[in-house]
PDB file of N, CA and C in Angstrom:
ATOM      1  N   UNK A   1      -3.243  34.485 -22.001  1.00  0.00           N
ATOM      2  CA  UNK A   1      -4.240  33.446 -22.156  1.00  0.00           C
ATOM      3  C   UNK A   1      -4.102  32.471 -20.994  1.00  0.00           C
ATOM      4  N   UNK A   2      -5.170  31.851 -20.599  1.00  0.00           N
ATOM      5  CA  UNK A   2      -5.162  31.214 -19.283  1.00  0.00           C
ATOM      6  C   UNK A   2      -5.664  30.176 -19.824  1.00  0.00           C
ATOM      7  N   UNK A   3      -4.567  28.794 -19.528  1.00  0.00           N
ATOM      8  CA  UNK A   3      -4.874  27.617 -20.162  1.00  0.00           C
ATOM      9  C   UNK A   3      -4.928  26.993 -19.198  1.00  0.00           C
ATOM     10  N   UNK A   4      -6.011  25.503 -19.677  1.00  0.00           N
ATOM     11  CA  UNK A   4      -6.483  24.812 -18.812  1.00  0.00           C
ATOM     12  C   UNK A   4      -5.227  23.217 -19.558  1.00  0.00           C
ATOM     13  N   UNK A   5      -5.405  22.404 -18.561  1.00  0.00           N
ATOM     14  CA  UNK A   5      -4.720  21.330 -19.296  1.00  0.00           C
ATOM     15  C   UNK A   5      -5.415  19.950 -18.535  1.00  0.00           C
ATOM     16  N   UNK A   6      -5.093  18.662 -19.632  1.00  0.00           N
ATOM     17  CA  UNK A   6      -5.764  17.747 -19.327  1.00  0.00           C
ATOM     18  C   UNK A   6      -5.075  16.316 -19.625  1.00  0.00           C
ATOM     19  N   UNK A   7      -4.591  15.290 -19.021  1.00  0.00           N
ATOM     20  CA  UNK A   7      -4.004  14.025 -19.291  1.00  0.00           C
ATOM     21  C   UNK A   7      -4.537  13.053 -19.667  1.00  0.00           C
ATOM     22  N   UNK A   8      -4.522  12.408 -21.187  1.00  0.00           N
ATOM     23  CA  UNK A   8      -5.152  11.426 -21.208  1.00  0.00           C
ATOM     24  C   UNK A   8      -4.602  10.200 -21.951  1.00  0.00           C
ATOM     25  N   UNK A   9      -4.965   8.949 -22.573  1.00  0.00           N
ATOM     26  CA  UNK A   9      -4.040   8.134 -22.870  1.00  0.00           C
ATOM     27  C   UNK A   9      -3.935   8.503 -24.481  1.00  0.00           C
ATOM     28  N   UNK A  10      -2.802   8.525 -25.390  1.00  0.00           N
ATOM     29  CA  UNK A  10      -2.120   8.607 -26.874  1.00  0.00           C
ATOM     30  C   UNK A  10      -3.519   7.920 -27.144  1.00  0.00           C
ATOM     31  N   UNK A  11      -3.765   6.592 -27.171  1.00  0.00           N
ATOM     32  CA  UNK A  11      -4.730   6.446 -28.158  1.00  0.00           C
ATOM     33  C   UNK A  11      -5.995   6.933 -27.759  1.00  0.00           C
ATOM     34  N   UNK A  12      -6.574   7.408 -27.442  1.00  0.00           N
ATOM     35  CA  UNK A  12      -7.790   8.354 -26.770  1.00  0.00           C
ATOM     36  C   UNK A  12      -7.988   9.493 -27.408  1.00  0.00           C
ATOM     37  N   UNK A  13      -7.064  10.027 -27.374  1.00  0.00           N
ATOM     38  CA  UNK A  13      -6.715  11.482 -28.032  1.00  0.00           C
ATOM     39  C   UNK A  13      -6.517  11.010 -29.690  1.00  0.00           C
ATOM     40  N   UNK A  14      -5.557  10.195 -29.953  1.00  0.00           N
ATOM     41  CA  UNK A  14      -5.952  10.105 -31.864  1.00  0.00           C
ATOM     42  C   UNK A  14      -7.320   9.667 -32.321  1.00  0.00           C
ATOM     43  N   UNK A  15      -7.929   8.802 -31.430  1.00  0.00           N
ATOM     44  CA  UNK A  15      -9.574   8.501 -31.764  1.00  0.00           C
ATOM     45  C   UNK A  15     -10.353  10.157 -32.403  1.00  0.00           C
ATOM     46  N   UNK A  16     -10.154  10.738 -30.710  1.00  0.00           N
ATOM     47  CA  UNK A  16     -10.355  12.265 -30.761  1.00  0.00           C
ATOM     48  C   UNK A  16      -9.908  12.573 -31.960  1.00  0.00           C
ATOM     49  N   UNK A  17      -9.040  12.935 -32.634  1.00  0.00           N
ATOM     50  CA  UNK A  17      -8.604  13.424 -33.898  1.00  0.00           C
ATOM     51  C   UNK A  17      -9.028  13.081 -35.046  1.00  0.00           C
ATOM     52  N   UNK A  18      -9.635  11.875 -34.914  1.00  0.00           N
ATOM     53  CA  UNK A  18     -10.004  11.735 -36.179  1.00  0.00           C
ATOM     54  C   UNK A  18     -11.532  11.404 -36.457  1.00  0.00           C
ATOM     55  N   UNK A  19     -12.541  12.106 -35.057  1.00  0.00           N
ATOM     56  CA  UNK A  19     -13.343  12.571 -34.737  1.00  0.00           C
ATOM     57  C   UNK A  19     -13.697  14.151 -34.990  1.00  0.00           C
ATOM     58  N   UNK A  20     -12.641  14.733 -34.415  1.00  0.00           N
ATOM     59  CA  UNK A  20     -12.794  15.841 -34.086  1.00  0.00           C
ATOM     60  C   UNK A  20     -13.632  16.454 -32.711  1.00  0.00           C
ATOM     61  N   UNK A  21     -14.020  15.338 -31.949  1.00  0.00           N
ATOM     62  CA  UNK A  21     -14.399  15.235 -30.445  1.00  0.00           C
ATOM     63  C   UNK A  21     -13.725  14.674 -29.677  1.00  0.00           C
ATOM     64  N   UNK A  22     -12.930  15.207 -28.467  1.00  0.00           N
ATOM     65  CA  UNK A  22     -12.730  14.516 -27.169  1.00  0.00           C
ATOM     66  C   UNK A  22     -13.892  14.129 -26.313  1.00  0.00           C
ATOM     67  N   UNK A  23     -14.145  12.974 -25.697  1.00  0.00           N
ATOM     68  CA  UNK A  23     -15.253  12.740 -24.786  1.00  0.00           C
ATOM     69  C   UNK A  23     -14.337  12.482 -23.391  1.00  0.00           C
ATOM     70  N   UNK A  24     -14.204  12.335 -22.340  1.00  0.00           N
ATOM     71  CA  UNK A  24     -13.277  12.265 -21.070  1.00  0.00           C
ATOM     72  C   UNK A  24     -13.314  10.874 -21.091  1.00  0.00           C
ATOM     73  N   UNK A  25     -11.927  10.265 -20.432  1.00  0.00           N
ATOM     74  CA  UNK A  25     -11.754   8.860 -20.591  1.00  0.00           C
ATOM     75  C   UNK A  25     -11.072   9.026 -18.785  1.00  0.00           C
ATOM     76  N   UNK A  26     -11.480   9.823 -18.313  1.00  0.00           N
ATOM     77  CA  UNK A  26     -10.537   9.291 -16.860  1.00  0.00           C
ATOM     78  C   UNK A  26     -11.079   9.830 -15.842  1.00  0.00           C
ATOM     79  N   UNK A  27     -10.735   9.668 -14.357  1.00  0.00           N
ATOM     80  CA  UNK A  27     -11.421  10.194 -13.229  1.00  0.00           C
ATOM     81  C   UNK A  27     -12.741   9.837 -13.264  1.00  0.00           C
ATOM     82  N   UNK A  28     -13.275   8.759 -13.689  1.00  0.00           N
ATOM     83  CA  UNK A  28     -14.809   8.459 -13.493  1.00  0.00           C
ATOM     84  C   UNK A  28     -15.738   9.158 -14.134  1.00  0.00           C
ATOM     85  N   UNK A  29     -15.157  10.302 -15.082  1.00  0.00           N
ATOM     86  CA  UNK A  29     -16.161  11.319 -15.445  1.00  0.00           C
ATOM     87  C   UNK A  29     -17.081  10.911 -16.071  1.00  0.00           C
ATOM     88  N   UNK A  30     -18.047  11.768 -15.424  1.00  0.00           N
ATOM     89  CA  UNK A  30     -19.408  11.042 -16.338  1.00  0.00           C
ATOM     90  C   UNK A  30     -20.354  12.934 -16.299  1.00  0.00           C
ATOM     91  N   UNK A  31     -20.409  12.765 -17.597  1.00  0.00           N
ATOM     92  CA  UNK A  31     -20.980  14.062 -17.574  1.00  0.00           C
ATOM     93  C   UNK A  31     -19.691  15.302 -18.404  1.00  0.00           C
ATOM     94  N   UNK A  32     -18.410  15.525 -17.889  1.00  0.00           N
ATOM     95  CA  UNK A  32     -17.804  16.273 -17.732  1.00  0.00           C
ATOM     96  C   UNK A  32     -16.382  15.739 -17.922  1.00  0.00           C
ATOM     97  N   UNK A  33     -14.790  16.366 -18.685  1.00  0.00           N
ATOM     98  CA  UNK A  33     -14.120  16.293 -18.469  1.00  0.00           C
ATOM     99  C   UNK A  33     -12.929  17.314 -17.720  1.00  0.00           C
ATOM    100  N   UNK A  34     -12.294  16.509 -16.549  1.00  0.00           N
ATOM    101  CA  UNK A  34     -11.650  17.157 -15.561  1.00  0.00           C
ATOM    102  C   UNK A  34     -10.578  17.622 -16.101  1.00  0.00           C
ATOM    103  N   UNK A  35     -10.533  18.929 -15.810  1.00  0.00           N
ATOM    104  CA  UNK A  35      -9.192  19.587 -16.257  1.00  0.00           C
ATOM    105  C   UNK A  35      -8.151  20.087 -15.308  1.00  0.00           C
ATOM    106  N   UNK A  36      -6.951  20.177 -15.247  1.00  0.00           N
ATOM    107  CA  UNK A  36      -6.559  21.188 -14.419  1.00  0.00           C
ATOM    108  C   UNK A  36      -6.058  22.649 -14.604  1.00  0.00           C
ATOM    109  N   UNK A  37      -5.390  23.078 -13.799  1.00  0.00           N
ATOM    110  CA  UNK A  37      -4.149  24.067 -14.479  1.00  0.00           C
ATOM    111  C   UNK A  37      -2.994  24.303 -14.084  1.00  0.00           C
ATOM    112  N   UNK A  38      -2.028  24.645 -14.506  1.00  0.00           N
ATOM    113  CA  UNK A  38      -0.586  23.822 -14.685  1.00  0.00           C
ATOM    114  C   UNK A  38      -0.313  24.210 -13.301  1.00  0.00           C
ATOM    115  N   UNK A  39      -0.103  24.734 -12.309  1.00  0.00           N
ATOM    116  CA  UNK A  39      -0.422  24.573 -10.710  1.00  0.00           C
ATOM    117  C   UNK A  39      -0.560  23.204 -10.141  1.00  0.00           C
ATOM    118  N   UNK A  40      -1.715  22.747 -10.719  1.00  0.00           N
ATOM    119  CA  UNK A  40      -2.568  21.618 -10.359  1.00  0.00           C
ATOM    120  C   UNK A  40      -1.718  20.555 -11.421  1.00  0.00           C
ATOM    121  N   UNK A  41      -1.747  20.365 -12.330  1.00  0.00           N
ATOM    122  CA  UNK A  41      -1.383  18.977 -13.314  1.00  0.00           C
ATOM    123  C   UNK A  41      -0.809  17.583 -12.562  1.00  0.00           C
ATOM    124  N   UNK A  42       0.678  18.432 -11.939  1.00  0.00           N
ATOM    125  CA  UNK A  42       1.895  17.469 -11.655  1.00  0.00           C
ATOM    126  C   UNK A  42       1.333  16.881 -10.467  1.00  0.00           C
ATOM    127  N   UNK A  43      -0.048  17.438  -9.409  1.00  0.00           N
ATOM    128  CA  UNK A  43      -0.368  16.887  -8.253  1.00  0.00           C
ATOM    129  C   UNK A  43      -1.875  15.834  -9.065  1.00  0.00           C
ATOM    130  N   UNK A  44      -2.403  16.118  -9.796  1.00  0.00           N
ATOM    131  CA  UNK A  44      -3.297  14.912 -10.698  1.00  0.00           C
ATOM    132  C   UNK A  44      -2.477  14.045 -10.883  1.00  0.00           C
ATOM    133  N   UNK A  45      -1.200  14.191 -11.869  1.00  0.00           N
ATOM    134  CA  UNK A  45      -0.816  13.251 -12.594  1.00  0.00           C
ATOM    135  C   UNK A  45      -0.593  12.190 -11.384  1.00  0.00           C
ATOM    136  N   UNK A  46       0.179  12.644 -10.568  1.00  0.00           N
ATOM    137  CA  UNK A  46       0.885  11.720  -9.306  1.00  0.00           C
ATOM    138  C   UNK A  46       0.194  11.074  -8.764  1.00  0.00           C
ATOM    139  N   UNK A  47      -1.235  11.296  -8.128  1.00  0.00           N
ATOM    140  CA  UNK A  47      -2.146  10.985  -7.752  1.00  0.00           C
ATOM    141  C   UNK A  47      -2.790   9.875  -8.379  1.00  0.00           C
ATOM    142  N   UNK A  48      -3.034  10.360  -9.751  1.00  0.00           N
ATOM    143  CA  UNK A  48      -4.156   9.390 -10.011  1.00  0.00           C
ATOM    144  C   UNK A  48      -3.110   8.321 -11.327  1.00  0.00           C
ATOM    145  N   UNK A  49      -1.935   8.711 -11.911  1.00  0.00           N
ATOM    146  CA  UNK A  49      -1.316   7.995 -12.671  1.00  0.00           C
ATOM    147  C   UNK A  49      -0.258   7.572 -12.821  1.00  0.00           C
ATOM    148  N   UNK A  50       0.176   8.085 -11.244  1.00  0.00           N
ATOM    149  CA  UNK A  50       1.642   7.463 -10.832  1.00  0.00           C
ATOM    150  C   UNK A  50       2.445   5.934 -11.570  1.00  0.00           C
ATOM    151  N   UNK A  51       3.058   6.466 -12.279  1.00  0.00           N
ATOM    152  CA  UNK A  51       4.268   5.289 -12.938  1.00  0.00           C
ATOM    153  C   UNK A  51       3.649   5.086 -14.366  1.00  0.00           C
ATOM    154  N   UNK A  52       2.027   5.385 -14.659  1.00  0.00           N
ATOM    155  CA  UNK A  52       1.706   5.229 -15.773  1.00  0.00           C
ATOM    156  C   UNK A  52       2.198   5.601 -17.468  1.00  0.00           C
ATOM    157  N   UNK A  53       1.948   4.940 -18.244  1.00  0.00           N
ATOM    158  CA  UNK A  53       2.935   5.471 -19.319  1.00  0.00           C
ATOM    159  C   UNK A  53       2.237   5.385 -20.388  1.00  0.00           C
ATOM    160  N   UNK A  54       2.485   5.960 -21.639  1.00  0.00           N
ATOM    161  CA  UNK A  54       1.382   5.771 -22.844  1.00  0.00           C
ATOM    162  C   UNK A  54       0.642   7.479 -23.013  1.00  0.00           C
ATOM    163  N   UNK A  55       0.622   8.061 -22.135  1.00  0.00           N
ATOM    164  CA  UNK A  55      -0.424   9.628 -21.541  1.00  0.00           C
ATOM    165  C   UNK A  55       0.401  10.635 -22.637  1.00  0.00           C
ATOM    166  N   UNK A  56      -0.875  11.687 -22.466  1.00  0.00           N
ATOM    167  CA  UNK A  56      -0.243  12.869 -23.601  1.00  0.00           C
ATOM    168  C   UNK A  56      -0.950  13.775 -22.705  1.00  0.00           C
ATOM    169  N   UNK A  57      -0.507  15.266 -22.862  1.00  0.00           N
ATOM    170  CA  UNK A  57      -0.965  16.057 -21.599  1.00  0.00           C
ATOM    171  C   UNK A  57      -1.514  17.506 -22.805  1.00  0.00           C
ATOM    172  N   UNK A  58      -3.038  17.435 -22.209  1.00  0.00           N
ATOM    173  CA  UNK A  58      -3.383  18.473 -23.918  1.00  0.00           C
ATOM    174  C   UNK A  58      -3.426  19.545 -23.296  1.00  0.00           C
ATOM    175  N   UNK A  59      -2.754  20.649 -23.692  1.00  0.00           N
ATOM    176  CA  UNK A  59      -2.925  22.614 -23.516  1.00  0.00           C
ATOM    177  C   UNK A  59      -4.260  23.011 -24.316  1.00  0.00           C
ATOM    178  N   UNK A  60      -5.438  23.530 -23.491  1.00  0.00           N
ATOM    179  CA  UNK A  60      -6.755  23.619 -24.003  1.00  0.00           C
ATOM    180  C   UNK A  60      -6.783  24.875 -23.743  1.00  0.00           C
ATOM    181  N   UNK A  61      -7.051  25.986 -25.011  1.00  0.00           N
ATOM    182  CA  UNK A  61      -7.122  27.321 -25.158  1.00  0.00           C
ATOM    183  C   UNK A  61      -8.880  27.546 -24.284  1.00  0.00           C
ATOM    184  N   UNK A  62      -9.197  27.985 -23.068  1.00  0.00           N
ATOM    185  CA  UNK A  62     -10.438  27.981 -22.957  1.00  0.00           C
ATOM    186  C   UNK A  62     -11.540  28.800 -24.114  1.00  0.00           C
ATOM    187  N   UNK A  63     -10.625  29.873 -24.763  1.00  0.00           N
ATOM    188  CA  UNK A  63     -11.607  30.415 -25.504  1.00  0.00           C
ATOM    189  C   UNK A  63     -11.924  29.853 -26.244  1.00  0.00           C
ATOM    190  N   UNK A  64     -12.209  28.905 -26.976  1.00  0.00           N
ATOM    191  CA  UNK A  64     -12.051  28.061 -27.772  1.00  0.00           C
ATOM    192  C   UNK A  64     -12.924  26.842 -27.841  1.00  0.00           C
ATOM    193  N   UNK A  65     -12.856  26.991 -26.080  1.00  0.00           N
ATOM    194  CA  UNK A  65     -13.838  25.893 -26.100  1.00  0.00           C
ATOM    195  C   UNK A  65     -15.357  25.899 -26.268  1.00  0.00           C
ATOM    196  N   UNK A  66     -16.551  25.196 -26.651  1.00  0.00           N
ATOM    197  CA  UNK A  66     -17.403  25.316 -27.187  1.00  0.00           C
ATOM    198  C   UNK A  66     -18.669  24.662 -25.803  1.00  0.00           C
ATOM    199  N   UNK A  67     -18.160  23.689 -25.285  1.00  0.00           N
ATOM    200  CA  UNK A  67     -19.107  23.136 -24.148  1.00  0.00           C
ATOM    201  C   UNK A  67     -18.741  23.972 -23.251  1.00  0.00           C
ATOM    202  N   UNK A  68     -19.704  24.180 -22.294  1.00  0.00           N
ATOM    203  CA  UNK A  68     -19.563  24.974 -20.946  1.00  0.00           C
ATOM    204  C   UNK A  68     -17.955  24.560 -20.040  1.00  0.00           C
ATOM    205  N   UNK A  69     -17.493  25.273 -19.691  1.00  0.00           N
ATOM    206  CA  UNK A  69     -16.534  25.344 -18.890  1.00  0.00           C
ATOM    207  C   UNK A  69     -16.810  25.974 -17.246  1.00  0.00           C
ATOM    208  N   UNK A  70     -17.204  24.900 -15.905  1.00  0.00           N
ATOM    209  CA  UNK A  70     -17.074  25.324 -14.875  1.00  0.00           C
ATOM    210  C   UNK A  70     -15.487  25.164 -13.868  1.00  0.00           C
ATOM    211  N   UNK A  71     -15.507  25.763 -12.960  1.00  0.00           N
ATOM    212  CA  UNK A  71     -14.351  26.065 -12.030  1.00  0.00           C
ATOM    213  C   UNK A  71     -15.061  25.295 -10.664  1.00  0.00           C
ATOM    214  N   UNK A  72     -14.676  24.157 -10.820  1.00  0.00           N
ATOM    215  CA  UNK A  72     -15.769  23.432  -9.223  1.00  0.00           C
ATOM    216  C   UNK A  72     -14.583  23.116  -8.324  1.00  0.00           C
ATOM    217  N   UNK A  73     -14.945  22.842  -6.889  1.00  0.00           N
ATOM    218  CA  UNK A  73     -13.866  22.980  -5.861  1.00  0.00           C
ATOM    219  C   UNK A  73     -14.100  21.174  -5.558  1.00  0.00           C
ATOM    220  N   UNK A  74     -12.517  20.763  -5.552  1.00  0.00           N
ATOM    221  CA  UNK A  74     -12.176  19.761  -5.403  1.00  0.00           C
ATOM    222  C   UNK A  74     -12.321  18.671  -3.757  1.00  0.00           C
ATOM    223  N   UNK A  75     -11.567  18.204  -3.687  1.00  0.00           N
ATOM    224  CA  UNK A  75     -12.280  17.498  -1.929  1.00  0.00           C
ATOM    225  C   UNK A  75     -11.274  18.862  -1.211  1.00  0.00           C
ATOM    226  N   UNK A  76     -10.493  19.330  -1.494  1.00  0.00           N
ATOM    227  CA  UNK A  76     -10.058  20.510  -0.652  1.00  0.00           C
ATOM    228  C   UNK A  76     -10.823  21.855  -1.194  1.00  0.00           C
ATOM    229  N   UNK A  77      -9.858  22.730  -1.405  1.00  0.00           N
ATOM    230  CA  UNK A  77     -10.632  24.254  -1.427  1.00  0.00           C
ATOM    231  C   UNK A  77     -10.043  24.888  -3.071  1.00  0.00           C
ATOM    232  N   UNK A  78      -9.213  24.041  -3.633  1.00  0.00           N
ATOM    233  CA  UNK A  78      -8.942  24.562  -4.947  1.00  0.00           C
ATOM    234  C   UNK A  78      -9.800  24.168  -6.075  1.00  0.00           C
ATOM    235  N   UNK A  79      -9.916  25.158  -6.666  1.00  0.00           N
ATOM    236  CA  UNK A  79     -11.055  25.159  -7.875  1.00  0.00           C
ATOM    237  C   UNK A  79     -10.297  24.631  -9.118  1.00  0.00           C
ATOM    238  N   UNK A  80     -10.780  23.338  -9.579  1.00  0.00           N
ATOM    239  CA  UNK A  80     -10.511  22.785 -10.963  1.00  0.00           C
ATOM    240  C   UNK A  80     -11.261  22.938 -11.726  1.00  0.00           C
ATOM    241  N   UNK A  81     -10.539  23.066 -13.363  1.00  0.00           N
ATOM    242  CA  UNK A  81     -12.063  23.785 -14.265  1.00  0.00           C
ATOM    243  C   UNK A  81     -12.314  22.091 -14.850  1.00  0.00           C
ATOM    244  N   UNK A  82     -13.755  22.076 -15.093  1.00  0.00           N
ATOM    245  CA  UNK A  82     -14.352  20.795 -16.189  1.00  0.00           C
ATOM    246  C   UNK A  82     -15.354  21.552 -17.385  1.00  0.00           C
ATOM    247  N   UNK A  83     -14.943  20.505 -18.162  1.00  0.00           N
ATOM    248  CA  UNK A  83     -15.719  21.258 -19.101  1.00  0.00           C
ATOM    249  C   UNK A  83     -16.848  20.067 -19.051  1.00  0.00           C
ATOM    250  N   UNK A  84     -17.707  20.799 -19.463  1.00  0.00           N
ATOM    251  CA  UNK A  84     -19.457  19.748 -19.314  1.00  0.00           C
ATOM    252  C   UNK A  84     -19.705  19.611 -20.566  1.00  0.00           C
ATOM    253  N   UNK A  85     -19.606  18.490 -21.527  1.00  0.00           N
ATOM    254  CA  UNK A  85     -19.967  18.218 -22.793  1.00  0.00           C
ATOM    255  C   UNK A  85     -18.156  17.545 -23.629  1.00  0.00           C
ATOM    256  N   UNK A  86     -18.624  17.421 -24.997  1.00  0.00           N
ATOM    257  CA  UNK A  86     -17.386  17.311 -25.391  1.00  0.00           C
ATOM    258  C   UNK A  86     -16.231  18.686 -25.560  1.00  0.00           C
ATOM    259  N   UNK A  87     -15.185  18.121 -25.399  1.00  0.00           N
ATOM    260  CA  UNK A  87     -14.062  19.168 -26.246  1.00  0.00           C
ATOM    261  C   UNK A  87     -13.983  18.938 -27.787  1.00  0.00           C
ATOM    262  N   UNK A  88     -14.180  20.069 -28.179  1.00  0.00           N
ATOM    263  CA  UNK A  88     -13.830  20.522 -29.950  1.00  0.00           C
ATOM    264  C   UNK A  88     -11.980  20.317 -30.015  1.00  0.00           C
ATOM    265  N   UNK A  89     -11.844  19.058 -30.421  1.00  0.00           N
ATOM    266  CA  UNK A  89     -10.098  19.006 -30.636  1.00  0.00           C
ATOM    267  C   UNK A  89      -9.585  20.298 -31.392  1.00  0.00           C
ATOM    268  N   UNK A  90     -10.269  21.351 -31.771  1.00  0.00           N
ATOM    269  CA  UNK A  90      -9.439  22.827 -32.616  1.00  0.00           C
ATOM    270  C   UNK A  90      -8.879  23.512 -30.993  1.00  0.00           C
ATOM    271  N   UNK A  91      -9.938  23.483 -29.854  1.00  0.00           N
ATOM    272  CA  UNK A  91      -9.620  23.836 -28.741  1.00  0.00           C
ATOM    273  C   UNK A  91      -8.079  23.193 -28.247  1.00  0.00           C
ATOM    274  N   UNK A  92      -7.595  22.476 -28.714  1.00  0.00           N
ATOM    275  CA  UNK A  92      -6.733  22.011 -27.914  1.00  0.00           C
ATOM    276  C   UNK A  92      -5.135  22.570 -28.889  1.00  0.00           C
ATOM    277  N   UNK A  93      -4.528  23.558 -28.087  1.00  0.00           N
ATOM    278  CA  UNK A  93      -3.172  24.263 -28.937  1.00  0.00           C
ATOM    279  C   UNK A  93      -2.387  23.450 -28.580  1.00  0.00           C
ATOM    280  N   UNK A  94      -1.641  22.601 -28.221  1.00  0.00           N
ATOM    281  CA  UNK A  94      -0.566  21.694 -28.009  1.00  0.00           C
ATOM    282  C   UNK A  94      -0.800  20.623 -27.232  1.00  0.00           C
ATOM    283  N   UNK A  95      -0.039  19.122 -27.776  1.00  0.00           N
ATOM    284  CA  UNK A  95      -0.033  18.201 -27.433  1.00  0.00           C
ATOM    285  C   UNK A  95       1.396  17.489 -27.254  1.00  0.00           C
ATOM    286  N   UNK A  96       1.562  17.046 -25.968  1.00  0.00           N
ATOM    287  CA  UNK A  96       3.120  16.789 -26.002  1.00  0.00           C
ATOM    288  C   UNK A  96       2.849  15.357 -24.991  1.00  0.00           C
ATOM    289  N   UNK A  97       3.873  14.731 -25.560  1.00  0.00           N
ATOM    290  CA  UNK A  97       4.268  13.399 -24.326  1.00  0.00           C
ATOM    291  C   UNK A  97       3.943  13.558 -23.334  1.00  0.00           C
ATOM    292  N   UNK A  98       3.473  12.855 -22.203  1.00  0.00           N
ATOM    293  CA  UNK A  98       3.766  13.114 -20.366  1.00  0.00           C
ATOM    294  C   UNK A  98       3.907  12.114 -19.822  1.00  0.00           C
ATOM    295  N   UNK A  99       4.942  11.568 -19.952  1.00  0.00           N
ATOM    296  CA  UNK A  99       5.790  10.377 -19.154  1.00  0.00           C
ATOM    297  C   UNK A  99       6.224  10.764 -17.918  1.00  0.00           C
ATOM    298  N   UNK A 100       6.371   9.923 -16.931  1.00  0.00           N
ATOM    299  CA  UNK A 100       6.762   9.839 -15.603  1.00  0.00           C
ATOM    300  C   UNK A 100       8.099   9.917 -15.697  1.00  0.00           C
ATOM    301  N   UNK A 101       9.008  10.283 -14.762  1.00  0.00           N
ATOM    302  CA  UNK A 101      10.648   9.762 -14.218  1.00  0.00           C
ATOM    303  C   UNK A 101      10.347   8.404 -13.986  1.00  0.00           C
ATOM    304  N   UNK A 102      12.035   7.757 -14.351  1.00  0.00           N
ATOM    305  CA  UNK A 102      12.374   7.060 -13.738  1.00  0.00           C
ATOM    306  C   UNK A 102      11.143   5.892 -12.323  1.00  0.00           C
ATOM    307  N   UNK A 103      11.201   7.264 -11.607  1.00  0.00           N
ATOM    308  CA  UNK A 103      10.651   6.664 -10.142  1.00  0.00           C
ATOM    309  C   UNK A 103       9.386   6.553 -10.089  1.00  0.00           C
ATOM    310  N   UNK A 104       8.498   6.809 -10.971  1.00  0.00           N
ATOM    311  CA  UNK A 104       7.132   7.130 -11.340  1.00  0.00           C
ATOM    312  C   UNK A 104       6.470   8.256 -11.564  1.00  0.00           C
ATOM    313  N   UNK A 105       7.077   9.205 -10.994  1.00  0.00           N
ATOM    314  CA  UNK A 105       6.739  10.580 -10.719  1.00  0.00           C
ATOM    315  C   UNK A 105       6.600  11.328 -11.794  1.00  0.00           C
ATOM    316  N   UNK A 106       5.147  12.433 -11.929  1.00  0.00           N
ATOM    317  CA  UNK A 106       5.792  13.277 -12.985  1.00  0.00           C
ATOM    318  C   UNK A 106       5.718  14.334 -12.675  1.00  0.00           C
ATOM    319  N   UNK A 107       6.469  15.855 -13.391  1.00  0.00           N
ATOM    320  CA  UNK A 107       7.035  16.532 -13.227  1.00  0.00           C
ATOM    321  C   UNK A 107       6.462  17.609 -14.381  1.00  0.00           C
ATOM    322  N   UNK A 108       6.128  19.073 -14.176  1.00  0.00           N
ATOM    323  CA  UNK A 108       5.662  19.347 -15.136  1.00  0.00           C
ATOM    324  C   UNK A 108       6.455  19.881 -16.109  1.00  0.00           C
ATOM    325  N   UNK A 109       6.079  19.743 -17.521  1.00  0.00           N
ATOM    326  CA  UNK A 109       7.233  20.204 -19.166  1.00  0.00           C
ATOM    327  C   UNK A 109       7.608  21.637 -18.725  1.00  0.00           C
ATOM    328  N   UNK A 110       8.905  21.992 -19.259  1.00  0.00           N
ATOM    329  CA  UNK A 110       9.376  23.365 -19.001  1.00  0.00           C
ATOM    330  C   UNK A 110       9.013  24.281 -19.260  1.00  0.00           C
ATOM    331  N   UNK A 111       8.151  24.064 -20.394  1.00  0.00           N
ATOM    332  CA  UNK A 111       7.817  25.186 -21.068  1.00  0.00           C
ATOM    333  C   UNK A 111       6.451  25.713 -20.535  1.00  0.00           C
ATOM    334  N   UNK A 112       5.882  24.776 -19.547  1.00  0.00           N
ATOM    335  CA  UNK A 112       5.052  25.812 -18.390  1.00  0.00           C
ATOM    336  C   UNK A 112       4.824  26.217 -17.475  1.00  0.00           C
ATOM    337  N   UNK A 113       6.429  25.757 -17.014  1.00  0.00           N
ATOM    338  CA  UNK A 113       6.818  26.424 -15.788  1.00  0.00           C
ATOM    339  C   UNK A 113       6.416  28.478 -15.567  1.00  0.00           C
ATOM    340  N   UNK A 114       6.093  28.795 -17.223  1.00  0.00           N
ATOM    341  CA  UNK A 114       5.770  30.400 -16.607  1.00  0.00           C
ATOM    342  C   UNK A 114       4.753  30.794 -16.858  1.00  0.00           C
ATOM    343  N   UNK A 115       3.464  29.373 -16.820  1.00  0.00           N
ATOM    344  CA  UNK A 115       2.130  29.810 -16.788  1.00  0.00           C
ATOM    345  C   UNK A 115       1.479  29.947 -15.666  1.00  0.00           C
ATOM    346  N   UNK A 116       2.424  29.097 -14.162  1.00  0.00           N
ATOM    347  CA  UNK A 116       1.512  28.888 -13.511  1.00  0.00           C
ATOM    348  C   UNK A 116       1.445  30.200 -12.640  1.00  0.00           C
ATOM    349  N   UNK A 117       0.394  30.342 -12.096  1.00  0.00           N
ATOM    350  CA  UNK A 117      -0.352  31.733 -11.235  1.00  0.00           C
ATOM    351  C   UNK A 117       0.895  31.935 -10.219  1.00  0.00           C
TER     352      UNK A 117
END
């Protein structure tokens, strides 16, 4: 299974839950929420949320998902998937902490170190 993943803030995501809709709360999205894949995550997180704290990092089964899912190419040449509409929170198989180190930095959870391509 080829999972997409997505960072957003703890309370964002329980709203989501007790909705049962994610709507995107970050990267300006309008229209669409930006996803990556675990390749990509640890260079988002750094980028855009360096030292930030409070974030939960969701594992989104694509099959699962119900709004369109595109693969669009970023200001370089790698393709990030967004999904266009809301996410169905059943789509989303795991939710775990994603805190920074120490130094701000984050680093991706171990346990997907053997997803990435």
């Amino acid at each position: 299974m080829n999972l997409i993943l997505h960072i957003t803030r703890l309370e964002q995501w329980k709203q989501a839950e007790s909705t049962g809709i994610y709507k995107g709360d970050t990267l300006s999205s309008d229209g669409f929420i930006h996803c990556s894949s675990p390749q990509q995550v640890v260079k988002v997180a750094n980028a855009v949320y360096h030292g930030q704290r409070g974030l939960v990092l969701l594992t989104i089964n694509p099959s699962k998902v119900r709004s369109e899912i595109r693969f669009e190419k970023s200001e370089g040449r790698e393709l990030y998937p967004h999904i266009y509409g809301p996410l169905n929170v059943d789509a989303v198989v795991k939710v775990r902490s994603f805190e920074p180190n120490r130094d701000g930095k984050f680093i991706l959870p171990a346990e997907l170190e053997d997803t990435r391509e």
